[in-house]
N, C-alpha and C. Protein backbone atom coordinates (compact mmCIF):
# COMPACT_ATOMS: atom_id res chain seq x y z
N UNK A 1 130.17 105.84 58.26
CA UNK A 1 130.69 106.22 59.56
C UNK A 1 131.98 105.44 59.80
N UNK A 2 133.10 105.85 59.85
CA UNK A 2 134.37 105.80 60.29
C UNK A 2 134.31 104.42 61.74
N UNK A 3 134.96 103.18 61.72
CA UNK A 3 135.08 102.45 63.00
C UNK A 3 135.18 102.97 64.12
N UNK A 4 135.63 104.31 64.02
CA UNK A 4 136.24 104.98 65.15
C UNK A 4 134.90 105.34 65.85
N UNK A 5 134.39 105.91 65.14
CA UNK A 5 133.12 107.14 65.64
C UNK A 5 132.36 105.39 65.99
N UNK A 6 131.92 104.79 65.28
CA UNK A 6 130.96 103.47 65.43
C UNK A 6 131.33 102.71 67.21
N UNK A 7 132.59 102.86 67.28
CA UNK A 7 133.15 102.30 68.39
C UNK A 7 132.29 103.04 69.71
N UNK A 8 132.87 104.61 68.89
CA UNK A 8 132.14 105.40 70.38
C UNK A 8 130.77 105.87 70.67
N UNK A 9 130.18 105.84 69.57
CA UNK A 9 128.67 105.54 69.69
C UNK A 9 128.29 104.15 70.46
N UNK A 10 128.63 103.25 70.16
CA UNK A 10 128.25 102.19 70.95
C UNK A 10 129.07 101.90 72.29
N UNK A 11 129.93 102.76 72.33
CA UNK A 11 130.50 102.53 74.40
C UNK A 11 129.18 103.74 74.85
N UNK A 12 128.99 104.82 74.04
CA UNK A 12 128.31 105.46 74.85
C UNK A 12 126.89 104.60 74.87
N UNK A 13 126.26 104.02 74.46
CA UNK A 13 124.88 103.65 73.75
C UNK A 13 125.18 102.25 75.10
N UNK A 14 126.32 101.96 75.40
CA UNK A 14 125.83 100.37 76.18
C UNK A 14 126.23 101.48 77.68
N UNK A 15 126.94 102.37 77.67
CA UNK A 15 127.13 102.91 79.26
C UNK A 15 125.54 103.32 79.70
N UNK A 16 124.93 104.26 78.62
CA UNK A 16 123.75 104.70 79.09
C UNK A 16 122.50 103.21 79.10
N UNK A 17 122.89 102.23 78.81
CA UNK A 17 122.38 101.46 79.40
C UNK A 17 122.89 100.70 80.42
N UNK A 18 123.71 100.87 81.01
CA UNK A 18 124.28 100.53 82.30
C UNK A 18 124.20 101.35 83.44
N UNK A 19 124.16 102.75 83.30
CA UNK A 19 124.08 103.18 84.00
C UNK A 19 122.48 103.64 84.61
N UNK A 20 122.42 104.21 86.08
CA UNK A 20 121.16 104.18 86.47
C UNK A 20 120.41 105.51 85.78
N UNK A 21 119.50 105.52 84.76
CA UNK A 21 118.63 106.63 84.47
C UNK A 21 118.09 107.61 85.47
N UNK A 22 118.76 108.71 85.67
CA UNK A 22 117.70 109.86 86.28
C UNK A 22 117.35 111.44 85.70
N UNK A 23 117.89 110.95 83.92
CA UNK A 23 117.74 111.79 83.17
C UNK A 23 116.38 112.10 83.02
N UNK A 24 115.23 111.18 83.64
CA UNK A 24 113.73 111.92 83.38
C UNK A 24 113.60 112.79 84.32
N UNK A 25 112.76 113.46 84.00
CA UNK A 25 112.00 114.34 84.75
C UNK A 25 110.54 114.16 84.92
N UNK A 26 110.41 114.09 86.51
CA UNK A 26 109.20 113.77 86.87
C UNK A 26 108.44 114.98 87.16
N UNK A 27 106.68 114.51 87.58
CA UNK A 27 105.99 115.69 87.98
C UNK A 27 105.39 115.68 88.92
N UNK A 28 104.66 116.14 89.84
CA UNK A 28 103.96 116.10 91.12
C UNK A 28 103.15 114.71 90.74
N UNK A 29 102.33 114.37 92.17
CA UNK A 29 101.24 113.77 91.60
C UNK A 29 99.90 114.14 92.94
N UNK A 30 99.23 113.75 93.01
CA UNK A 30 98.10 113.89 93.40
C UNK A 30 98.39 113.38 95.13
N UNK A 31 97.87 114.24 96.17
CA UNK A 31 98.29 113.39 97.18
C UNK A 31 97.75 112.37 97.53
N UNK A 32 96.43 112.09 97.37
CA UNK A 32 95.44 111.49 97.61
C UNK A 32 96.15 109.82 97.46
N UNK A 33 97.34 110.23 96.43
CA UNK A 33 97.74 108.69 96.21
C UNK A 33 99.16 107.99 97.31
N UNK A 34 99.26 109.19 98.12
CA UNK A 34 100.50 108.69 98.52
C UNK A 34 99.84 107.90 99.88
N UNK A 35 100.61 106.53 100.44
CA UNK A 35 100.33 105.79 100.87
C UNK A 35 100.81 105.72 102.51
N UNK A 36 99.89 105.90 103.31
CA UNK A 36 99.85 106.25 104.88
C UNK A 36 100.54 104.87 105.80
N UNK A 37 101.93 104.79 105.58
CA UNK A 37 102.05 103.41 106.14
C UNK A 37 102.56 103.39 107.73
N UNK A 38 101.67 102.66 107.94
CA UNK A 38 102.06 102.15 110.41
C UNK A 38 103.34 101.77 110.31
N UNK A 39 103.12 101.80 111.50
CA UNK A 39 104.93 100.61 111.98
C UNK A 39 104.46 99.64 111.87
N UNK A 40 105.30 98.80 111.47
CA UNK A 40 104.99 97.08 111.16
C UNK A 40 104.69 97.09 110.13
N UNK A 41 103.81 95.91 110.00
CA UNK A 41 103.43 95.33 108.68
C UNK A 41 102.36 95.92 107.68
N UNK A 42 102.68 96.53 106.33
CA UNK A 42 101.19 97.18 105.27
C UNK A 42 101.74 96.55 104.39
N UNK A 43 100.38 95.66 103.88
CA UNK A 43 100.15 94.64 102.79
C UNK A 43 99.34 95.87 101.63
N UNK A 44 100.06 96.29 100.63
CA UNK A 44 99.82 97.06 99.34
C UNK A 44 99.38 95.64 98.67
N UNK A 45 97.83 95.52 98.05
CA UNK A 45 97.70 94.65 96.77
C UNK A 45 98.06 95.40 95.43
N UNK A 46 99.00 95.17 94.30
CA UNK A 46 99.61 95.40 93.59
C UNK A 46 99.69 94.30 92.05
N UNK A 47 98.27 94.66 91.13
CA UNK A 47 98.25 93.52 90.15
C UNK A 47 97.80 92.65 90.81
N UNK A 48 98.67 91.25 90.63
CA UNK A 48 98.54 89.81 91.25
C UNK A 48 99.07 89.62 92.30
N UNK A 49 99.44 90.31 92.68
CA UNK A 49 100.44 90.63 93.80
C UNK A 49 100.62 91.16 94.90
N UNK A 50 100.50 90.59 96.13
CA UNK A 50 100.58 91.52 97.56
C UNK A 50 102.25 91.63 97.73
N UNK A 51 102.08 92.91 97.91
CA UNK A 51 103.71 93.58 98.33
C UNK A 51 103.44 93.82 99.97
N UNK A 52 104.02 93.48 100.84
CA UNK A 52 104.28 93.72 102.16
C UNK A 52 105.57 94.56 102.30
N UNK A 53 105.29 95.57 103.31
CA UNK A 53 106.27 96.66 103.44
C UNK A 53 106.30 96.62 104.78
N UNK A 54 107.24 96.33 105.55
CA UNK A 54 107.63 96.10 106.65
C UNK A 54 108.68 97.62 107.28
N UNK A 55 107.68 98.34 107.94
CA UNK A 55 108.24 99.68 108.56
C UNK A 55 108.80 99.24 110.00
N UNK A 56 110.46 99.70 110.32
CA UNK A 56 110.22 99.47 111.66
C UNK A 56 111.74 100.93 111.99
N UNK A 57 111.71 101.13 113.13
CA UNK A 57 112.97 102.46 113.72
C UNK A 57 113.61 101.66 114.05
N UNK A 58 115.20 102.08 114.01
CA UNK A 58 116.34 102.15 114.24
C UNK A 58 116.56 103.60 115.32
N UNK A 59 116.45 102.94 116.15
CA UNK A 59 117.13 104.10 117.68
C UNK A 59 119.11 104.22 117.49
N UNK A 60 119.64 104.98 117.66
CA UNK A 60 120.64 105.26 117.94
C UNK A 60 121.58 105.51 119.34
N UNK A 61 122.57 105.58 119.80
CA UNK A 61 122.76 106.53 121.18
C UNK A 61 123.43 108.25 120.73
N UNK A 62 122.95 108.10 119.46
CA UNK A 62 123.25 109.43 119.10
C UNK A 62 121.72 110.48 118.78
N UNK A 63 121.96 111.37 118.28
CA UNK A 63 120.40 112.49 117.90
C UNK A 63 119.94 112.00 116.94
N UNK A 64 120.27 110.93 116.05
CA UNK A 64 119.86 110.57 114.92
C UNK A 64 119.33 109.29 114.84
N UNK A 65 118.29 109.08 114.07
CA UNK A 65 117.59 107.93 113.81
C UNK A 65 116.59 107.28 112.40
N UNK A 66 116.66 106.58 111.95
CA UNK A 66 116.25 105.98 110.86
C UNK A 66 114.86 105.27 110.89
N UNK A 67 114.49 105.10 109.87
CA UNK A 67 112.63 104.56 109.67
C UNK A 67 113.62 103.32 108.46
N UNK A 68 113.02 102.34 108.62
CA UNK A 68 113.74 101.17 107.30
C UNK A 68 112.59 100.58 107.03
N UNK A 69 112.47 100.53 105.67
CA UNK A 69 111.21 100.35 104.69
C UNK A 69 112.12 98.60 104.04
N UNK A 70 111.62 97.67 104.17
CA UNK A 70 112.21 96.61 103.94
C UNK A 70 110.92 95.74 103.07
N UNK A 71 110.62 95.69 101.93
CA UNK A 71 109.79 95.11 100.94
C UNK A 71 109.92 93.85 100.75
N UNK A 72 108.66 92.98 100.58
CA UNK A 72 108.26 91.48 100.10
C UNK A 72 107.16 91.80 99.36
N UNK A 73 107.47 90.34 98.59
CA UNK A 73 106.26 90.03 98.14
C UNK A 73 105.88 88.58 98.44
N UNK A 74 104.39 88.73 99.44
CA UNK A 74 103.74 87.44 99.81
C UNK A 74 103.77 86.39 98.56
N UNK A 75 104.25 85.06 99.17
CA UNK A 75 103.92 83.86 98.22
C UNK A 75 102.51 83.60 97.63
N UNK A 76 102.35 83.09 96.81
CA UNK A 76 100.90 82.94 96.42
C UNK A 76 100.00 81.54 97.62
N UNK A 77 101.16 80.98 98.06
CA UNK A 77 101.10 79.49 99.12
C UNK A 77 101.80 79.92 100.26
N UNK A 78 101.52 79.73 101.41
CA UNK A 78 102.04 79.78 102.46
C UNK A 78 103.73 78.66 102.69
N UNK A 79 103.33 77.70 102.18
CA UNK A 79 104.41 77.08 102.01
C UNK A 79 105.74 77.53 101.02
N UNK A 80 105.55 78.37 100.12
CA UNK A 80 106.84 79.06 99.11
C UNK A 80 107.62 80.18 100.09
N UNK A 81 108.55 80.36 99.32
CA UNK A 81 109.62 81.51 99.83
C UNK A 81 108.71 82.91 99.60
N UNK A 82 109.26 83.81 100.41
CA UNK A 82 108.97 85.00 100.71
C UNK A 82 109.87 85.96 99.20
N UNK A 83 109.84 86.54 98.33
CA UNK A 83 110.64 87.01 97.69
C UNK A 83 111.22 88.65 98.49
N UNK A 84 112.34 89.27 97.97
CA UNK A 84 112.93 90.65 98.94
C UNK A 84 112.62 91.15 97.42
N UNK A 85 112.12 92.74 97.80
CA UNK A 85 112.17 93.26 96.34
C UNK A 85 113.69 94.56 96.61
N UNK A 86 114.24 94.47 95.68
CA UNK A 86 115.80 95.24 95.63
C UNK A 86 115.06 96.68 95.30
N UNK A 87 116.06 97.86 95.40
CA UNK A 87 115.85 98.53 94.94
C UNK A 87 117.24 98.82 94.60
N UNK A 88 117.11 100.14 93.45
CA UNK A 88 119.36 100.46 93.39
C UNK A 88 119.71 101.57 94.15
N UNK A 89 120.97 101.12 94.28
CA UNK A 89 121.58 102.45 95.28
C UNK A 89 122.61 102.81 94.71
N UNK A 90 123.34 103.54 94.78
CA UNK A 90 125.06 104.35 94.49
C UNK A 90 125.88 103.20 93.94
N UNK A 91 126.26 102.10 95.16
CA UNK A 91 126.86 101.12 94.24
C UNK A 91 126.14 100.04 93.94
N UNK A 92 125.18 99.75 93.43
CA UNK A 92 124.72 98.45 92.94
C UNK A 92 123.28 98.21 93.50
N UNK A 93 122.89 97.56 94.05
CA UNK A 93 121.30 97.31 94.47
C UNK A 93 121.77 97.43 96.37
N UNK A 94 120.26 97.36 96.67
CA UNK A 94 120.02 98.02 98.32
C UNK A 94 118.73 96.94 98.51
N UNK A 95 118.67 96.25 100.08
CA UNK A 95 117.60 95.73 100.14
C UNK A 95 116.39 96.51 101.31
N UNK A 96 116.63 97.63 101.05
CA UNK A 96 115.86 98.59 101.85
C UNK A 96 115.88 99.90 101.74
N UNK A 97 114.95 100.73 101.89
CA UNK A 97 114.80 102.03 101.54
C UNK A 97 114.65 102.58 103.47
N UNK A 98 115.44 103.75 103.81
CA UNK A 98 115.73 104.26 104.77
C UNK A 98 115.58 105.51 104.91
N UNK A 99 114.51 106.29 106.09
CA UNK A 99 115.37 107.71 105.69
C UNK A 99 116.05 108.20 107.25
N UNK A 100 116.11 109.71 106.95
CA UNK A 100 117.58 109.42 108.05
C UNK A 100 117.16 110.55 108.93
N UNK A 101 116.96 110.92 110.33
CA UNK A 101 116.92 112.30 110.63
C UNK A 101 117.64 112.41 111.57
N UNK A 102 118.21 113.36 111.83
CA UNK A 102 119.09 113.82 113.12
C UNK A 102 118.52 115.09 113.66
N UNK A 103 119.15 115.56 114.91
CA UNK A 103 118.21 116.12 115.77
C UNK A 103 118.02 117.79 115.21
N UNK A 104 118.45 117.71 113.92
CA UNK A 104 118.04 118.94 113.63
C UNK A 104 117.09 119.07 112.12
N UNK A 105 117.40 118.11 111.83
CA UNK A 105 116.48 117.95 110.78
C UNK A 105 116.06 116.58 109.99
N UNK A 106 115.37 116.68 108.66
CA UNK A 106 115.16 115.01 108.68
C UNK A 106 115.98 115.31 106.84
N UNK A 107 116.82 114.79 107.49
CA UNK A 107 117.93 114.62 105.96
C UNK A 107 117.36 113.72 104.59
N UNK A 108 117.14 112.34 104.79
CA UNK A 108 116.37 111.59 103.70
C UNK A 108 114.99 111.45 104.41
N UNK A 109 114.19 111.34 103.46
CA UNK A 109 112.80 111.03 103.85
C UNK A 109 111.85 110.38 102.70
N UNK A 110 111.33 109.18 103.07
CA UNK A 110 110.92 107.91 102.18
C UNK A 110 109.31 107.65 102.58
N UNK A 111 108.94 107.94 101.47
CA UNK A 111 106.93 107.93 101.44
C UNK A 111 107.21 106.19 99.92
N UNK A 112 105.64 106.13 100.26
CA UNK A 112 105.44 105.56 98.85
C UNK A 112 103.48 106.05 98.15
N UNK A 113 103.74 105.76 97.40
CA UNK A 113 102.45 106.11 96.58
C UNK A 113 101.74 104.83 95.32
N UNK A 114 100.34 104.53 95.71
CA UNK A 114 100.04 104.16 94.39
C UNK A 114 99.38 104.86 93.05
N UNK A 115 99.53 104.46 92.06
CA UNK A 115 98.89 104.94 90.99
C UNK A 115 98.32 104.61 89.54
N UNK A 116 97.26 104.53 89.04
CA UNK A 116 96.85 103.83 88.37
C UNK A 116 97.45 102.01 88.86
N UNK A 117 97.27 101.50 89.74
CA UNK A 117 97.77 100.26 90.24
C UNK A 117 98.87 99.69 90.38
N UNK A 118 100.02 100.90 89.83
CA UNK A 118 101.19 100.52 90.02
C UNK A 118 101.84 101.71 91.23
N UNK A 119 102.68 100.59 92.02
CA UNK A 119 103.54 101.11 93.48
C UNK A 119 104.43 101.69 93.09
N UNK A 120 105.12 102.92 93.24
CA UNK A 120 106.12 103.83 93.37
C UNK A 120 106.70 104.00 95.36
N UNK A 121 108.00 103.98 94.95
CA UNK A 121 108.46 104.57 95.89
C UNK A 121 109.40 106.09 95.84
N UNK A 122 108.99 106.84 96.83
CA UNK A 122 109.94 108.10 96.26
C UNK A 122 110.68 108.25 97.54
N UNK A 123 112.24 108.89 97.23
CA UNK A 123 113.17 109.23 98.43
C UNK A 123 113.38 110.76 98.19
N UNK A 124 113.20 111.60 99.36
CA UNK A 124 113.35 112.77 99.14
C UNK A 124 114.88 112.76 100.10
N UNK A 125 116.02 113.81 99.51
CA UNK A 125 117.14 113.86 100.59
C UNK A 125 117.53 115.33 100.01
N UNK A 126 118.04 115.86 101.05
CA UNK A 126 118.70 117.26 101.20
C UNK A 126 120.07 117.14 100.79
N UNK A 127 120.07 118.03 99.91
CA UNK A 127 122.16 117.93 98.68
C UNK A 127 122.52 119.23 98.90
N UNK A 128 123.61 118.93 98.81
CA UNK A 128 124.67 120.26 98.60
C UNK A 128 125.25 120.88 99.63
N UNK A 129 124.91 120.06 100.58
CA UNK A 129 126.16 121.02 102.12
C UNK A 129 126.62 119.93 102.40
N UNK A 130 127.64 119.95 103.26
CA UNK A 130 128.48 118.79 103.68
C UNK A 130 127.61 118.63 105.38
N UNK A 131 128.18 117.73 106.17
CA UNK A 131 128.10 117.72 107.56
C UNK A 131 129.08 118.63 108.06
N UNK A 132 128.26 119.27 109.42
CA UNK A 132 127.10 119.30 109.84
C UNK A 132 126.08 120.18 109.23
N UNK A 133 126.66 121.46 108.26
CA UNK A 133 125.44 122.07 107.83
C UNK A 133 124.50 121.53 107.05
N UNK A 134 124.37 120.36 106.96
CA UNK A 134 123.43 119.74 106.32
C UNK A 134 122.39 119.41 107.06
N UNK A 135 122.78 119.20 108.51
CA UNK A 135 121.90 119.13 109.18
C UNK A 135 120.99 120.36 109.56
N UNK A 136 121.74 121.46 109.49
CA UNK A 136 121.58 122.76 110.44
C UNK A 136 120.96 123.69 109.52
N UNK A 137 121.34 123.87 108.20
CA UNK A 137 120.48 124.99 106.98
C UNK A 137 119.74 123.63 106.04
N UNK A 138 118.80 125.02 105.48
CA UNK A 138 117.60 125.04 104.37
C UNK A 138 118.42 124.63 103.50
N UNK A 139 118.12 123.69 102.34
CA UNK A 139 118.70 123.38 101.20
C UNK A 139 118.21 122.61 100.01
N UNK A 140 118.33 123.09 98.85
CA UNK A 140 117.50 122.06 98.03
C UNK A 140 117.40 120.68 98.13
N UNK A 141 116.44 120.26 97.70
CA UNK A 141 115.88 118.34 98.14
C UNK A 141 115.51 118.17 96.68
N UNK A 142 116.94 117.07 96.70
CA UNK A 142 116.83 116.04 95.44
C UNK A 142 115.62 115.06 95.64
N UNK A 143 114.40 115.04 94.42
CA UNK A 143 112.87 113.57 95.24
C UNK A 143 113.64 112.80 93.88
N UNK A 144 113.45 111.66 94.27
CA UNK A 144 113.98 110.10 93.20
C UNK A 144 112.68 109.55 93.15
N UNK A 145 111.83 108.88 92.23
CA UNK A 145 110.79 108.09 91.94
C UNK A 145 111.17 107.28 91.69
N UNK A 146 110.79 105.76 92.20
CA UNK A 146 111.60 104.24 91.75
C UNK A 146 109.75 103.17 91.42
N UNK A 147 109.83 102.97 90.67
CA UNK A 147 108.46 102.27 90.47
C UNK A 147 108.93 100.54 90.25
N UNK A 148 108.01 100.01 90.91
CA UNK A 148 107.86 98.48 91.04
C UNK A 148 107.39 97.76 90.16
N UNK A 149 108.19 97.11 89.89
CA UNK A 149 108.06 96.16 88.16
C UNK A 149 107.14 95.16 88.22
N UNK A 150 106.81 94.88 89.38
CA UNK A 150 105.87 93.74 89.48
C UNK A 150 106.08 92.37 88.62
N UNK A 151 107.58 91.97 88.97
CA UNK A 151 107.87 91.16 88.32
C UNK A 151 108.50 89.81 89.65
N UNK A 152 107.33 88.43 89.32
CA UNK A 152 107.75 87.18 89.88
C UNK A 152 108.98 87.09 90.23
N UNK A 153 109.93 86.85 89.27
CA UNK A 153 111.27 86.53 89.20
C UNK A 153 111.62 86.74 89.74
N UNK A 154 112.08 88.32 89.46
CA UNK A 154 113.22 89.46 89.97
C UNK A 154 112.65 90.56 90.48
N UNK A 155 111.46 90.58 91.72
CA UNK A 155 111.27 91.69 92.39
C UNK A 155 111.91 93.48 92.66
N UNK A 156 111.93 93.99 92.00
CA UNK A 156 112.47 95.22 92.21
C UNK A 156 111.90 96.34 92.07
N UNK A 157 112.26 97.43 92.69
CA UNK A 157 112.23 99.00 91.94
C UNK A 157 113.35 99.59 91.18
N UNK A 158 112.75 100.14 90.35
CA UNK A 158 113.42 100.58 88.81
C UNK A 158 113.50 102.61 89.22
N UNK A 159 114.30 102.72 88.99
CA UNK A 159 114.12 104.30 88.78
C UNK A 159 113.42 104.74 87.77
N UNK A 160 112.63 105.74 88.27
CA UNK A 160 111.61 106.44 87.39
C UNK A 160 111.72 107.71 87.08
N UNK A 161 113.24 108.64 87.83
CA UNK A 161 112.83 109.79 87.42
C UNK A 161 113.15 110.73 88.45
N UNK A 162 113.75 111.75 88.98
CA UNK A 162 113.54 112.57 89.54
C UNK A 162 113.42 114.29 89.69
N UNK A 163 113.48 115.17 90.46
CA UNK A 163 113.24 116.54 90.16
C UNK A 163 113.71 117.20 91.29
N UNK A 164 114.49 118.53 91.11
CA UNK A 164 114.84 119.15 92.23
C UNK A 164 113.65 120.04 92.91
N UNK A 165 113.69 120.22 94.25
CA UNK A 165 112.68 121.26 95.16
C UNK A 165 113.27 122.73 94.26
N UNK A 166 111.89 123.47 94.34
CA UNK A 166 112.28 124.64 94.09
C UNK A 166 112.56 125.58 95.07
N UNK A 167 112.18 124.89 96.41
CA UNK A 167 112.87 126.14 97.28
C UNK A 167 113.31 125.71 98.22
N UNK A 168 114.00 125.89 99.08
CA UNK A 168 114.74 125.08 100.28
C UNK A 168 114.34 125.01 101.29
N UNK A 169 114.56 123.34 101.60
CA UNK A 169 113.84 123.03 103.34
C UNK A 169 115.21 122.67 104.21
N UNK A 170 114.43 122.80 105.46
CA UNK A 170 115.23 122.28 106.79
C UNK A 170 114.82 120.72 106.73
N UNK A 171 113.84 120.71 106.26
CA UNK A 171 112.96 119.12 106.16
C UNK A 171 112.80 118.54 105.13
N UNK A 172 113.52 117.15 104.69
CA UNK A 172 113.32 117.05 103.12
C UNK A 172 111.88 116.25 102.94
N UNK A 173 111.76 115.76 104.15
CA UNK A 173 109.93 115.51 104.16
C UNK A 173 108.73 116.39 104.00
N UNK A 174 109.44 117.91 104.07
CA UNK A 174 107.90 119.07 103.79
C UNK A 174 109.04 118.87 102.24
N UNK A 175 109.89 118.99 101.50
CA UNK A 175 109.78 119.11 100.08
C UNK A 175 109.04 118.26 99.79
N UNK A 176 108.34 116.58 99.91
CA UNK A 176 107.56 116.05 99.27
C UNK A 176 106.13 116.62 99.69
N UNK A 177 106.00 117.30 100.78
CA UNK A 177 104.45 117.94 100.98
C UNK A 177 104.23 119.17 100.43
N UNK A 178 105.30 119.76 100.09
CA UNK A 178 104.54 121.32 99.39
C UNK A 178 105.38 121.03 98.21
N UNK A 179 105.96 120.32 97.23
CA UNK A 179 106.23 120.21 95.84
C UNK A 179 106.25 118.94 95.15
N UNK A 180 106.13 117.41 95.99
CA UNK A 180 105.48 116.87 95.31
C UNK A 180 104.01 116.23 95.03
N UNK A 181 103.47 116.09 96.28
CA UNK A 181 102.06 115.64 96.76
C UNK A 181 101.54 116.82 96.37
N UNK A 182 100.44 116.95 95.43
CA UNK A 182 99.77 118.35 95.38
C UNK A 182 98.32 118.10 95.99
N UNK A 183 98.06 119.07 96.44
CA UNK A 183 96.79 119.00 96.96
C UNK A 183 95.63 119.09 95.89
């Protein structure tokens, strides 16, 4: 193989490891697993590990308003630090998962699920119109799966994968009830 070609095999070979994977394709899962969380505080046990998920609203003075999903993981001692678990976003990491609705529809929309003992989080959001018809028409809903590494260190969610709706909502919260949660 020629230096040349060797060169560009390996820019491509370190980009696709730099960049965020959403070349899998995921599949429904069972609803039974997706996880019913209050406002305030839900302690998920996870492995060795309690994950606390701290739900709370964001009011606006506009039609629109947000739910913010803000993740820990409890110390094993009351006396240690609290760890933040990251998740990634567009540019770089995010310390919260959000979804978004305005008064005509609910644009992102953020569940989580367990399974076989490991925590997933999924973001469902409505693509392909600009504002305001994004608010106002049916449109396919990109769902993202990000699963939790359950790792001491470096707390995070990892992308796992996502899949387009096959048919278009006003609500990107009924695309996770009639195409990914199956009954």
């Amino acid at each position: 193989m020629k230096l040349k070609n060797r060169l560009a095999a390996l820019a491509v070979s370190a980009l696709c490891m730099t960049s965020p994977a959403w070349a899998a394709t995921i599949a429904p899962v069972p609803a039974k697993t997706e996880l019913k969380l209050k406002d305030g505080i839900n302690d998920i046990k996870t492995g060795d590990m309690v994950v606390r998920i701290v739900k709370a609203y964001i009011s606006t003075a506009t039609a629109s308003s947000h739910d913010i999903y803000t993740v820990y993981i409890l110390p094993e001692k009351n006396e240690t630090q609290w760890l933040l678990v990251t998740n990634p976003s567009g540019d770089g990491y995010d310390f919260n998962f959000s979804n978004s609705e305005s008064g005509d529809s609910n644009r992102r929309a953020i569940t989580f699920y367990k399974d076989g003992g490991t925590l997933y989080a999924v973001q469902a959001e409505k693509e392909g119109l600009r504002e305001p018809a994004n608010n106002m028409k049916k449109t396919n809903v990109k769902i993202r799966v990000f699963e939790f590494n359950q790792n001491w260190d470096v707390p995070m969610f990892n992308s796992a994968g996502e899949m387009k709706s096959k048919a278009r909502y006003m609500d990107a919260n009924e695309a996770l009830q009639k195409e990914f949660f199956v009954k």
